[in-house]
N, C-alpha and C. Protein backbone atom coordinates (compact mmCIF):
# COMPACT_ATOMS: atom_id res chain seq x y z
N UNK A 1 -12.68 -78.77 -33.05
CA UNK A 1 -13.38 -77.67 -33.67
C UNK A 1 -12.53 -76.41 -33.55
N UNK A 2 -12.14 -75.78 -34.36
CA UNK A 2 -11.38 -74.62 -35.03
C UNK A 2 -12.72 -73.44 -34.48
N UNK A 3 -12.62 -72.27 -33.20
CA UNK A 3 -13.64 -71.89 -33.01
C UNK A 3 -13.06 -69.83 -33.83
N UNK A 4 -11.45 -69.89 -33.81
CA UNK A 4 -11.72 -68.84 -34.30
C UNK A 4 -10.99 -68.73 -35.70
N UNK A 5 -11.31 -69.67 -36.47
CA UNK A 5 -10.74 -69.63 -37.83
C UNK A 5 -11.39 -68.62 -38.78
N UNK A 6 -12.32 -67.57 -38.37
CA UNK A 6 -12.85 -66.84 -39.66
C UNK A 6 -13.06 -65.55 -38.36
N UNK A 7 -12.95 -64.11 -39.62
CA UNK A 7 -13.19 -63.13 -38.94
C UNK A 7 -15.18 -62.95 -38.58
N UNK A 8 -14.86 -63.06 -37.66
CA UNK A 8 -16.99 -62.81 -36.78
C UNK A 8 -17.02 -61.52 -37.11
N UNK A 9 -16.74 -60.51 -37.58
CA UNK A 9 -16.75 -58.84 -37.77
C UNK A 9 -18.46 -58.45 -38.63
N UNK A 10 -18.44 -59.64 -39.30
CA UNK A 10 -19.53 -59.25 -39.96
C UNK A 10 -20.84 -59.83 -39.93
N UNK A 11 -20.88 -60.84 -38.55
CA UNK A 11 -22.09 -61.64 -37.99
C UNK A 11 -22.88 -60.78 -37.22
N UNK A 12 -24.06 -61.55 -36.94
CA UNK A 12 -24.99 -61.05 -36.51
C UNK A 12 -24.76 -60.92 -34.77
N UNK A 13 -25.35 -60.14 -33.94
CA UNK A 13 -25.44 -60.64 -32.46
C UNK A 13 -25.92 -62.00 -32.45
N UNK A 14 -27.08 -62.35 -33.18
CA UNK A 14 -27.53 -63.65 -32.86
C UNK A 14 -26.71 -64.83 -33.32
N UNK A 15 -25.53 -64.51 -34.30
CA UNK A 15 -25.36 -65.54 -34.70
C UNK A 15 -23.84 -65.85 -33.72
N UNK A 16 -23.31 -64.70 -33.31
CA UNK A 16 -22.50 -64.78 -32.02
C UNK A 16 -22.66 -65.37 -31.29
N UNK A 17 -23.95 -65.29 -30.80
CA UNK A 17 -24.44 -65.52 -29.43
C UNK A 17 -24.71 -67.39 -29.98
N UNK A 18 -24.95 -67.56 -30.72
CA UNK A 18 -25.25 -69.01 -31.26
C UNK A 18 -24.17 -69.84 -31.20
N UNK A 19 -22.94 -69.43 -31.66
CA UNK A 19 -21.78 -69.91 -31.78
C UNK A 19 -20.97 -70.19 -30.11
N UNK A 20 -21.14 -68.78 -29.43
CA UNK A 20 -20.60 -69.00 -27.98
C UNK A 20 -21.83 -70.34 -27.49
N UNK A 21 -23.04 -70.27 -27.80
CA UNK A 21 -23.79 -71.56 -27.23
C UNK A 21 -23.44 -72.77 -27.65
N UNK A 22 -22.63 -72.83 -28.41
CA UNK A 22 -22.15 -74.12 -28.99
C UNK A 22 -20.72 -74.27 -28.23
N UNK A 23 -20.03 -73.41 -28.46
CA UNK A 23 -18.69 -73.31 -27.75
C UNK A 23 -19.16 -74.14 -26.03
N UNK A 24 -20.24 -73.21 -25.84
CA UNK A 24 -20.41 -73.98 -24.26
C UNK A 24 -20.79 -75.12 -23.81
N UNK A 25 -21.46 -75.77 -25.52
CA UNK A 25 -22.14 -77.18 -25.48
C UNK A 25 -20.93 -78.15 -24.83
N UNK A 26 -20.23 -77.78 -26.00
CA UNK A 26 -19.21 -79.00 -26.01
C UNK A 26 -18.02 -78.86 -25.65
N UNK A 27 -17.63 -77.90 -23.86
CA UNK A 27 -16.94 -77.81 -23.09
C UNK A 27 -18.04 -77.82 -21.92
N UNK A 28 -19.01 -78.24 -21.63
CA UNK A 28 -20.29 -78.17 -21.07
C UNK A 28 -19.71 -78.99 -19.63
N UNK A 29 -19.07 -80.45 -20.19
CA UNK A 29 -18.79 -81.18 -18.91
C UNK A 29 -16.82 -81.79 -18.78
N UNK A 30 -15.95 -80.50 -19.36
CA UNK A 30 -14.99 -80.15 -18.79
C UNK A 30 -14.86 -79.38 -17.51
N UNK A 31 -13.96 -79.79 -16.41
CA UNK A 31 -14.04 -79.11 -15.74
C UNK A 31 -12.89 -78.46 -15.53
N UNK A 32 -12.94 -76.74 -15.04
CA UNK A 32 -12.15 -75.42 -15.36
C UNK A 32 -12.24 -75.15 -16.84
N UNK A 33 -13.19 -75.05 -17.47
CA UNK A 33 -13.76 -74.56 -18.70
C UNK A 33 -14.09 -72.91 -19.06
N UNK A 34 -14.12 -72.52 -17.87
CA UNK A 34 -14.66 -71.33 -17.60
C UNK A 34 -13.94 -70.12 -18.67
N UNK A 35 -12.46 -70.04 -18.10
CA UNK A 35 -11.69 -69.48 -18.67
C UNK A 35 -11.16 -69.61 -20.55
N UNK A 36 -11.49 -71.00 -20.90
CA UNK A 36 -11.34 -71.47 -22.21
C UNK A 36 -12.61 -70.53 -22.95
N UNK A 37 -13.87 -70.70 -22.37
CA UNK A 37 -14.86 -70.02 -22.98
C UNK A 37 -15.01 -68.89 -23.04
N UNK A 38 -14.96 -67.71 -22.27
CA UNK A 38 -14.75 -67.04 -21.99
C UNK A 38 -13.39 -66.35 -23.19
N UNK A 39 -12.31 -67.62 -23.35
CA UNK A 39 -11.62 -66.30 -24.27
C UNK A 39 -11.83 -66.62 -25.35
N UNK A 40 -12.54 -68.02 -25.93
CA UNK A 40 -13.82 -67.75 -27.46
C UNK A 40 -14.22 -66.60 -27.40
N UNK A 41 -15.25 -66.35 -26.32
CA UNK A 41 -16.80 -65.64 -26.47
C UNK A 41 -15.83 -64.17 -26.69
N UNK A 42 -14.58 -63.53 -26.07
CA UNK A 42 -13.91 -62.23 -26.45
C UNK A 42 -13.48 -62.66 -27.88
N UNK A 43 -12.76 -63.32 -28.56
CA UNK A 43 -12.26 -63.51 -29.64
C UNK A 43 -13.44 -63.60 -30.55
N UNK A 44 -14.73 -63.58 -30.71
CA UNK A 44 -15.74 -63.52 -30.80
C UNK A 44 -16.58 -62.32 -31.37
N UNK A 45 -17.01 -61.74 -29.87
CA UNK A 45 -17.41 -60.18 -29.78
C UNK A 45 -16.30 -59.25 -29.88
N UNK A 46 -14.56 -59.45 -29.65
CA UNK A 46 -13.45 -58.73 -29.30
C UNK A 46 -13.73 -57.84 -27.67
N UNK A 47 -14.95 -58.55 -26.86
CA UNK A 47 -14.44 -57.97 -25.37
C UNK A 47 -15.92 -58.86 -25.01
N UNK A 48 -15.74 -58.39 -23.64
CA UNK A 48 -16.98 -58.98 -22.78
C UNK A 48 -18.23 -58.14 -22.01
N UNK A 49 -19.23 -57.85 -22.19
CA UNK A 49 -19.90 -56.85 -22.37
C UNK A 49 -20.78 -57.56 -21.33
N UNK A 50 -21.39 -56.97 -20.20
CA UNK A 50 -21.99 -57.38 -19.12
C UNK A 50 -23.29 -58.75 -19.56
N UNK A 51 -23.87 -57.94 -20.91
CA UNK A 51 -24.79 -58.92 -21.33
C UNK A 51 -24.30 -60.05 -21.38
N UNK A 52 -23.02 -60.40 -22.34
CA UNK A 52 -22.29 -61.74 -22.82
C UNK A 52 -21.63 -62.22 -21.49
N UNK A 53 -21.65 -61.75 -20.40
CA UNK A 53 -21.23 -62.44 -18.94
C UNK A 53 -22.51 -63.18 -18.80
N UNK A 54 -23.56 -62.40 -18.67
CA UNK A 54 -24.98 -62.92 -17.92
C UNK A 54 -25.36 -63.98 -18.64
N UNK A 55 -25.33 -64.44 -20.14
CA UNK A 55 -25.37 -65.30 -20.94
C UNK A 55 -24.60 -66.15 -20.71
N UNK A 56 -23.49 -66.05 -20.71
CA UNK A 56 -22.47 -67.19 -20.31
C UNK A 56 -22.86 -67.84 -18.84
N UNK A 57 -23.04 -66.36 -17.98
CA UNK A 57 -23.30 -67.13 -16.80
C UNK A 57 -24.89 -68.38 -16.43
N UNK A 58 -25.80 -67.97 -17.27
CA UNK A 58 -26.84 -68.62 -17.45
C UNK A 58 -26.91 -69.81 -18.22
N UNK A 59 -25.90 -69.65 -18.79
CA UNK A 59 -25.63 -70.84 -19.91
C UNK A 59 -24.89 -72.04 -19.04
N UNK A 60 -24.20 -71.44 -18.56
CA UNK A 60 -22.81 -72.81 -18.10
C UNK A 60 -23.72 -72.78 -16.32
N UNK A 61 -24.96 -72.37 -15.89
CA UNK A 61 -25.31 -72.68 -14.60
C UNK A 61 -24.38 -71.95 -13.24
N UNK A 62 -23.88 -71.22 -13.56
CA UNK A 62 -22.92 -70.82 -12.66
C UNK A 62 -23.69 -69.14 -12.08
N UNK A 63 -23.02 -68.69 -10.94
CA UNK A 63 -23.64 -67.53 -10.92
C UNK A 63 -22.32 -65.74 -11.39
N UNK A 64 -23.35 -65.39 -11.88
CA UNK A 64 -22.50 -64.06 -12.57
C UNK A 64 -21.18 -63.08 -12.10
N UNK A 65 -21.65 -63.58 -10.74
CA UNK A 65 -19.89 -63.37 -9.72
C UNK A 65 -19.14 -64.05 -10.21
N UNK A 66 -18.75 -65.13 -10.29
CA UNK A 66 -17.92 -65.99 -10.81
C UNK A 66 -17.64 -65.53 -12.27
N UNK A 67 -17.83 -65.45 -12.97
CA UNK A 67 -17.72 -64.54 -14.22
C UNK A 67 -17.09 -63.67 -13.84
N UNK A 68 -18.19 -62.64 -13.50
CA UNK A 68 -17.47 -61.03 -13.52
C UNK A 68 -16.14 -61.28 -12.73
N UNK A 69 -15.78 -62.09 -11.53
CA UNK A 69 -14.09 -62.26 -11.43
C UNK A 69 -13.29 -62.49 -11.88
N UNK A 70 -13.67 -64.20 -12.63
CA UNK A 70 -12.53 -64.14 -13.34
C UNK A 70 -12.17 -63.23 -14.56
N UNK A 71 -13.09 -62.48 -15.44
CA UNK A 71 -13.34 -61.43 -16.09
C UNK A 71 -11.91 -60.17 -15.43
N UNK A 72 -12.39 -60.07 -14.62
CA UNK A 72 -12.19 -58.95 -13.60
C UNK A 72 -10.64 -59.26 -13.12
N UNK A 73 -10.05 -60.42 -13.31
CA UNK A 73 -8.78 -60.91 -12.79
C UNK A 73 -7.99 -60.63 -13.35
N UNK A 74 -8.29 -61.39 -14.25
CA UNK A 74 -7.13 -61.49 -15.57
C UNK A 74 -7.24 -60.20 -16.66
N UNK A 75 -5.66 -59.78 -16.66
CA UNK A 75 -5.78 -58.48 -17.40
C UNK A 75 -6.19 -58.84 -19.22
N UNK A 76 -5.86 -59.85 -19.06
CA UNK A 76 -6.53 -60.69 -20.51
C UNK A 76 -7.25 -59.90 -21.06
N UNK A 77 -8.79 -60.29 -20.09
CA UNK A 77 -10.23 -59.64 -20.61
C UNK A 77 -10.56 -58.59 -20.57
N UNK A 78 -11.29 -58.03 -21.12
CA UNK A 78 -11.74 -56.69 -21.36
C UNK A 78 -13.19 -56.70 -21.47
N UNK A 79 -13.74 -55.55 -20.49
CA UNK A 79 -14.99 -55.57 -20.89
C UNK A 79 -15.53 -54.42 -21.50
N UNK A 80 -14.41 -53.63 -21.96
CA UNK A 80 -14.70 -52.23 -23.21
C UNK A 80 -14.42 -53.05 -24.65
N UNK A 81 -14.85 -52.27 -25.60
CA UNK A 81 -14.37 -52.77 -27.14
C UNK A 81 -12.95 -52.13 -27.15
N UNK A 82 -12.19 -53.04 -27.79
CA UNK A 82 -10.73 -52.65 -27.93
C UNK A 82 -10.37 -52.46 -28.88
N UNK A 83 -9.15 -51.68 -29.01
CA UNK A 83 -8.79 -51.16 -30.71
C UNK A 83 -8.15 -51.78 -31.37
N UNK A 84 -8.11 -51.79 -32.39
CA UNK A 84 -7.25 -52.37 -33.65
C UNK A 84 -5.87 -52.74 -33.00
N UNK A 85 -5.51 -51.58 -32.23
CA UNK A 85 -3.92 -51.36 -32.14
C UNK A 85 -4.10 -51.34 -30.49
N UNK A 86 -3.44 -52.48 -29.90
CA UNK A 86 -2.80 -52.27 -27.98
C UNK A 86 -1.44 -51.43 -27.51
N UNK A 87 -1.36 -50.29 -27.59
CA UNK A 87 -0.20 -49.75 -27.14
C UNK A 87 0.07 -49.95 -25.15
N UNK A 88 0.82 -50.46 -25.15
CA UNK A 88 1.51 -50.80 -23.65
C UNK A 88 2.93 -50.22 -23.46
N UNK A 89 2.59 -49.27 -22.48
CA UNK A 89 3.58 -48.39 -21.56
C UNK A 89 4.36 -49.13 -20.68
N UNK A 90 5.47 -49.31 -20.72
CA UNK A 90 6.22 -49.72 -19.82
C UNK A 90 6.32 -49.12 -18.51
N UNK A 91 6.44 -49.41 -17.47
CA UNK A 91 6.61 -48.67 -15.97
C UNK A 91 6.94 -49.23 -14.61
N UNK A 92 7.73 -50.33 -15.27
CA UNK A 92 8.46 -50.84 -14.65
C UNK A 92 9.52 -49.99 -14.24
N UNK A 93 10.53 -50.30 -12.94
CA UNK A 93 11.14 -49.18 -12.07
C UNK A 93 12.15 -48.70 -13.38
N UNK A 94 13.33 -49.39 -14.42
CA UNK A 94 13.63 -48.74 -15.18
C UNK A 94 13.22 -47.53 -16.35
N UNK A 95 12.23 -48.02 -16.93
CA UNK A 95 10.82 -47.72 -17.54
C UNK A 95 10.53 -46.24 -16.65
N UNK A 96 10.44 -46.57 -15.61
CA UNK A 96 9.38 -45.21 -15.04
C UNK A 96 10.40 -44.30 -14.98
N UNK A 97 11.52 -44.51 -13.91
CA UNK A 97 12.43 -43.88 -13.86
C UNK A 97 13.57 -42.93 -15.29
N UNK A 98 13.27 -43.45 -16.02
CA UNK A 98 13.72 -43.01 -17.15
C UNK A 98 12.41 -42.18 -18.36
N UNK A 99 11.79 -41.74 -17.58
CA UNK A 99 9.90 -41.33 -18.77
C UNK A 99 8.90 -41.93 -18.52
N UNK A 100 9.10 -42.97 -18.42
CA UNK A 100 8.10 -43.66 -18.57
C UNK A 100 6.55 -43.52 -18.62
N UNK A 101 6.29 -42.44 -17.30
CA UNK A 101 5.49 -41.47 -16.71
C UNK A 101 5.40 -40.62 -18.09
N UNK A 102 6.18 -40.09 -18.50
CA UNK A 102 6.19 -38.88 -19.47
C UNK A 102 5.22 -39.61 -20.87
N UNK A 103 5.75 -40.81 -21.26
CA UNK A 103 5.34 -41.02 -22.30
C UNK A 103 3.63 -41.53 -22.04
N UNK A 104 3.26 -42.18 -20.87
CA UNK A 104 1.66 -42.50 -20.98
C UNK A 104 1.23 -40.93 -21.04
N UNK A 105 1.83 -39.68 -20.50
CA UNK A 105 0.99 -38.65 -19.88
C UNK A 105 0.72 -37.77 -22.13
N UNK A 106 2.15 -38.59 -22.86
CA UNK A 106 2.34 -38.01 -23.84
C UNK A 106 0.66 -38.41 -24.86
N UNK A 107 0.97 -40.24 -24.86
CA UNK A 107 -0.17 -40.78 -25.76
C UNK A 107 -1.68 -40.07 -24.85
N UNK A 108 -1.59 -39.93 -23.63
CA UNK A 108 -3.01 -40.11 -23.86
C UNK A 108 -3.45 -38.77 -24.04
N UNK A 109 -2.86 -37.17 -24.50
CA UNK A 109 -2.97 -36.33 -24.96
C UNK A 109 -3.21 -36.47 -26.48
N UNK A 110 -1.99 -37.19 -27.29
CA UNK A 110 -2.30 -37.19 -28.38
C UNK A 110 -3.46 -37.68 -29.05
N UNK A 111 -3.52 -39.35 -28.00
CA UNK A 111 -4.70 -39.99 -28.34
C UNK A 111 -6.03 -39.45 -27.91
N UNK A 112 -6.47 -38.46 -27.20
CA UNK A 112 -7.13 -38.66 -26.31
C UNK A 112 -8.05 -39.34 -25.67
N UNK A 113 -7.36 -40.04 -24.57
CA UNK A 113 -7.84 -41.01 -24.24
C UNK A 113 -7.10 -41.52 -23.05
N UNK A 114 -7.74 -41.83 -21.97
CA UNK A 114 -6.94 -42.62 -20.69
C UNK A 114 -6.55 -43.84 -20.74
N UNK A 115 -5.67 -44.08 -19.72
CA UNK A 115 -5.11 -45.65 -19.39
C UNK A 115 -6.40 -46.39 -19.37
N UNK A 116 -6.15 -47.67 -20.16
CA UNK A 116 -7.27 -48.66 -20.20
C UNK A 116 -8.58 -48.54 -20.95
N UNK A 117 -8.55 -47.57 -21.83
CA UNK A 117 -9.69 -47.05 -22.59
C UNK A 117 -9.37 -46.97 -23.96
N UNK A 118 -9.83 -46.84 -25.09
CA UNK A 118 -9.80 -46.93 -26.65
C UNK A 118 -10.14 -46.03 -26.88
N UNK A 119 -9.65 -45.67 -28.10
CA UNK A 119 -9.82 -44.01 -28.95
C UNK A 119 -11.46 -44.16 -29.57
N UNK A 120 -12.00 -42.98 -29.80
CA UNK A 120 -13.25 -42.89 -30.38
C UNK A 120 -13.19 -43.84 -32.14
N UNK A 121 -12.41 -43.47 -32.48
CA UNK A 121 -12.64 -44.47 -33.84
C UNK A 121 -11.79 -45.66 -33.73
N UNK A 122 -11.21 -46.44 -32.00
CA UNK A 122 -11.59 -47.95 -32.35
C UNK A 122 -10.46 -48.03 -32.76
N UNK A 123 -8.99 -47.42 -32.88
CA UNK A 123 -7.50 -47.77 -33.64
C UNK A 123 -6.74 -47.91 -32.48
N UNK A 124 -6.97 -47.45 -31.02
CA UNK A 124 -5.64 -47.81 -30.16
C UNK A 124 -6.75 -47.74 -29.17
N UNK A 125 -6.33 -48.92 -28.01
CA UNK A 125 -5.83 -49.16 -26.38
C UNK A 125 -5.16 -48.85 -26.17
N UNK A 126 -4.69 -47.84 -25.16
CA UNK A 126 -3.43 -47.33 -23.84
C UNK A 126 -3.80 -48.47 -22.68
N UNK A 127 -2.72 -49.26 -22.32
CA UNK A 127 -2.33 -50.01 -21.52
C UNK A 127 -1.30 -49.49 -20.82
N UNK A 128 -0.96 -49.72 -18.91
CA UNK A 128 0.30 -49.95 -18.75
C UNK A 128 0.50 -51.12 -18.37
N UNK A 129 2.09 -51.76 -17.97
CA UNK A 129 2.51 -52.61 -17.74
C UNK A 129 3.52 -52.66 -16.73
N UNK A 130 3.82 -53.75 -16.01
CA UNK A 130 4.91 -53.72 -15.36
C UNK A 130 6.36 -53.46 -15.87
N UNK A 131 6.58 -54.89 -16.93
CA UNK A 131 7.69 -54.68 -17.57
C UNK A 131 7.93 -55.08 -18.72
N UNK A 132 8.58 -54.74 -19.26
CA UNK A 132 8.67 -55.19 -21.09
C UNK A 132 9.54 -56.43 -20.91
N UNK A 133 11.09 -55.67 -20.23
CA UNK A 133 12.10 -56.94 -20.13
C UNK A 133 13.12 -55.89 -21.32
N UNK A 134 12.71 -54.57 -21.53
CA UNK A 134 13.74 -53.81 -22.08
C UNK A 134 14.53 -53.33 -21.29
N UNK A 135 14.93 -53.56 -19.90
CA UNK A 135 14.87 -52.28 -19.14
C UNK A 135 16.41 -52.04 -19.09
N UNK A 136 17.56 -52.46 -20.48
CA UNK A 136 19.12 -51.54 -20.40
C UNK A 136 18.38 -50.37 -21.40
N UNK A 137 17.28 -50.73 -22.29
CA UNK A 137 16.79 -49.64 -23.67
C UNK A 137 15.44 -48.89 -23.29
N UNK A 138 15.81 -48.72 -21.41
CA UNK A 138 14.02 -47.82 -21.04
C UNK A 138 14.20 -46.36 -21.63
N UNK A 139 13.23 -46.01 -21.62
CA UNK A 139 11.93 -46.86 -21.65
C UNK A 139 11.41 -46.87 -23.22
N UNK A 140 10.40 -47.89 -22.61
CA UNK A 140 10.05 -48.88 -24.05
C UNK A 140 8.53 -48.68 -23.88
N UNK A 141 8.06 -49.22 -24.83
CA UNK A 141 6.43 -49.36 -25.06
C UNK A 141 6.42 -50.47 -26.14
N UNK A 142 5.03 -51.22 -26.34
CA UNK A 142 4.89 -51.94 -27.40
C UNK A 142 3.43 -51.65 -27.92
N UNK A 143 3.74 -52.15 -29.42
CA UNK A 143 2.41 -51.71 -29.79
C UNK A 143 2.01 -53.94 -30.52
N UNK A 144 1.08 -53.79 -30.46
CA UNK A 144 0.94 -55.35 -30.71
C UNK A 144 1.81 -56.09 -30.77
N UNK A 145 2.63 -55.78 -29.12
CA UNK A 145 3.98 -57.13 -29.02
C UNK A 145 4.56 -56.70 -30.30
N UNK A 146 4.72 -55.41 -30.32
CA UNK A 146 6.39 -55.14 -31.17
C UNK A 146 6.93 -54.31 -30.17
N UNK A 147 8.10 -54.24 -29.58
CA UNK A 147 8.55 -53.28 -28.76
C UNK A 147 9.53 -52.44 -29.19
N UNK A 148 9.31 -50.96 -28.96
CA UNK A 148 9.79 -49.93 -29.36
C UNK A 148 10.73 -49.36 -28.06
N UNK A 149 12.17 -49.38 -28.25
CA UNK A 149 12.90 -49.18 -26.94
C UNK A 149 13.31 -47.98 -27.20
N UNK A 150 14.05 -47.23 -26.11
CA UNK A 150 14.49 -45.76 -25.91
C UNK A 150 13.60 -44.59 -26.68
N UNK A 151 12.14 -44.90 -26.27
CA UNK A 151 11.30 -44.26 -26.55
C UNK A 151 11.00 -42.76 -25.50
N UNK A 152 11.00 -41.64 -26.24
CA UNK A 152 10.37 -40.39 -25.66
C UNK A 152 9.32 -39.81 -25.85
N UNK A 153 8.97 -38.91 -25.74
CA UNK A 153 7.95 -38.41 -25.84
C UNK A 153 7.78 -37.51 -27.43
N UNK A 154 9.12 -37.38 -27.66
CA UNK A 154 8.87 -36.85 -29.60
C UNK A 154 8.82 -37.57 -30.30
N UNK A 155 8.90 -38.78 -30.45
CA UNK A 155 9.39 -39.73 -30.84
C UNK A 155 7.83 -40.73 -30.94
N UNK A 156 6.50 -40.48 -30.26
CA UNK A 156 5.38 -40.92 -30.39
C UNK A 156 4.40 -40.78 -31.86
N UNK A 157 4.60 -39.42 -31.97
CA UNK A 157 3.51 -39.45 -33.26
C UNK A 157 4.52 -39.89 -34.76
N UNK A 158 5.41 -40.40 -34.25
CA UNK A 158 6.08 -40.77 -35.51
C UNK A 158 5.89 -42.43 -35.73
N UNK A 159 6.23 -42.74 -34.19
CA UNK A 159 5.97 -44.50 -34.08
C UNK A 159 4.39 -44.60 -34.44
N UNK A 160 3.46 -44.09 -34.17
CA UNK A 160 1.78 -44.26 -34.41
C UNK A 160 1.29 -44.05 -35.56
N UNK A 161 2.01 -43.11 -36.26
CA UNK A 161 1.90 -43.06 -37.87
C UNK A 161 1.71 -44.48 -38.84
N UNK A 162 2.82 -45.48 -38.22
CA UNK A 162 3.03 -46.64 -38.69
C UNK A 162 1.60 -47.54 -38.55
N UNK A 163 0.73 -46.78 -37.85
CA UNK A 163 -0.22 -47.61 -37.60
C UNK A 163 -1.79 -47.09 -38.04
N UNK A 164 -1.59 -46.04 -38.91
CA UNK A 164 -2.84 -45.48 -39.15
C UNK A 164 -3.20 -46.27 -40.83
C-alpha cells in the first residue's frame, strides 16, 4: 500500500485520522512499527500535534510516553506545522567559527522567527545543525537539502527570494 502517493492538503481531519487508522491496522502486529507510523501520520497532517500522539497512542495500545519520546528524539518529527521551505544553519565548528552564529541571528530577524519555529504564513522553518559536510565553503546553510556555501549575512534575502 502506497500510503503517501496523493497530496492530504485538502482532506478532512476525519478523513486523516481514518487513513492513519488504517495505516495502524495493517502494521498492527509488526514489531518496531512505531516509528514507520508515526512518519505516515506526519507525512499526513505535515507534523504531530499532541492530539494525533494520543490517537496513535490509543490506537496501537501503547502508553503516550512512549510516543511523545520517540516524537521527542528524533529531530525528524515535529510537533509544530512546518513550512513549505526548511532552512538549516550550519554550526558546526567550521560553520560557526566562520558566521555561522551571524547568519541564524541574520534569518531569524528577517524571518521573524526563532530557531525551530515557522514563519506566520507557513513558507520557512529555521533549523540548526551540526554539519552540512561543507566545512572548506563555511559557512553554509541549506534550504530543502540544497546547500548554499560561503554564505553571509547579505547574501540571505537574495538566496530566499528564490523561494517566495
Amino acid at each position: 500500500m502506497n500510503h503517501q502517493s496523493k497530496c492530504c492538503c485538502l482532506e478532512t481531519d476525519e478523513q486523516k485520522y481514518k487513513k492513519i487508522e488504517e495505516i495502524i491496522e495493517e502494521y498492527k502486529d509488526k514489531e518496531g512499527s512505531l516509528i514507520q507510523i508515526l512518519h505516515f501520520a506526519q507525512g499526513i497532517f505535515g507534523y504531530l500535534p499532541l492530539e494525533l500522539q494520543e490517537f496513535i497512542a490509543k490506537k496501537q495500545n501503547i502508553p503516550l510516553s512512549e510516543i511523545s519520546g520517540v516524537v521527542s528524539f528524533y529531530s525528524f518529527f515535529s510537533t509544530q506545522p512546518r513550512g513549505e521551505n526548511t532552512i538549516r544553519v550550519c554550526l558546526g565548528t567550521a560553520c560557526y567559527v566562520r558566521g555561522g552564529k551571524k547568519i541564524v541571528e541574520k534569518l531569524k530577524e528577517i524571518l521573524d522567527v526563532n530557531v525551530g519555529d515557522t514563519t506566520i504564513d507557513r513558507k520557512f522553518t529555521l533549523e540548526v545543525m551540526r554539519c552540512i559536510g561543507a566545512c572548506g565553503l563555511a559557512p553554509a546553510i541549506s534550504i530543502n537539502d540544497k546547500v548554499y556555501k560561503q554564505v553571509n549575512p547579505d547574501k540571505l534575502k537574495s538566496i530566499l527570494e528564490k523561494y517566495y
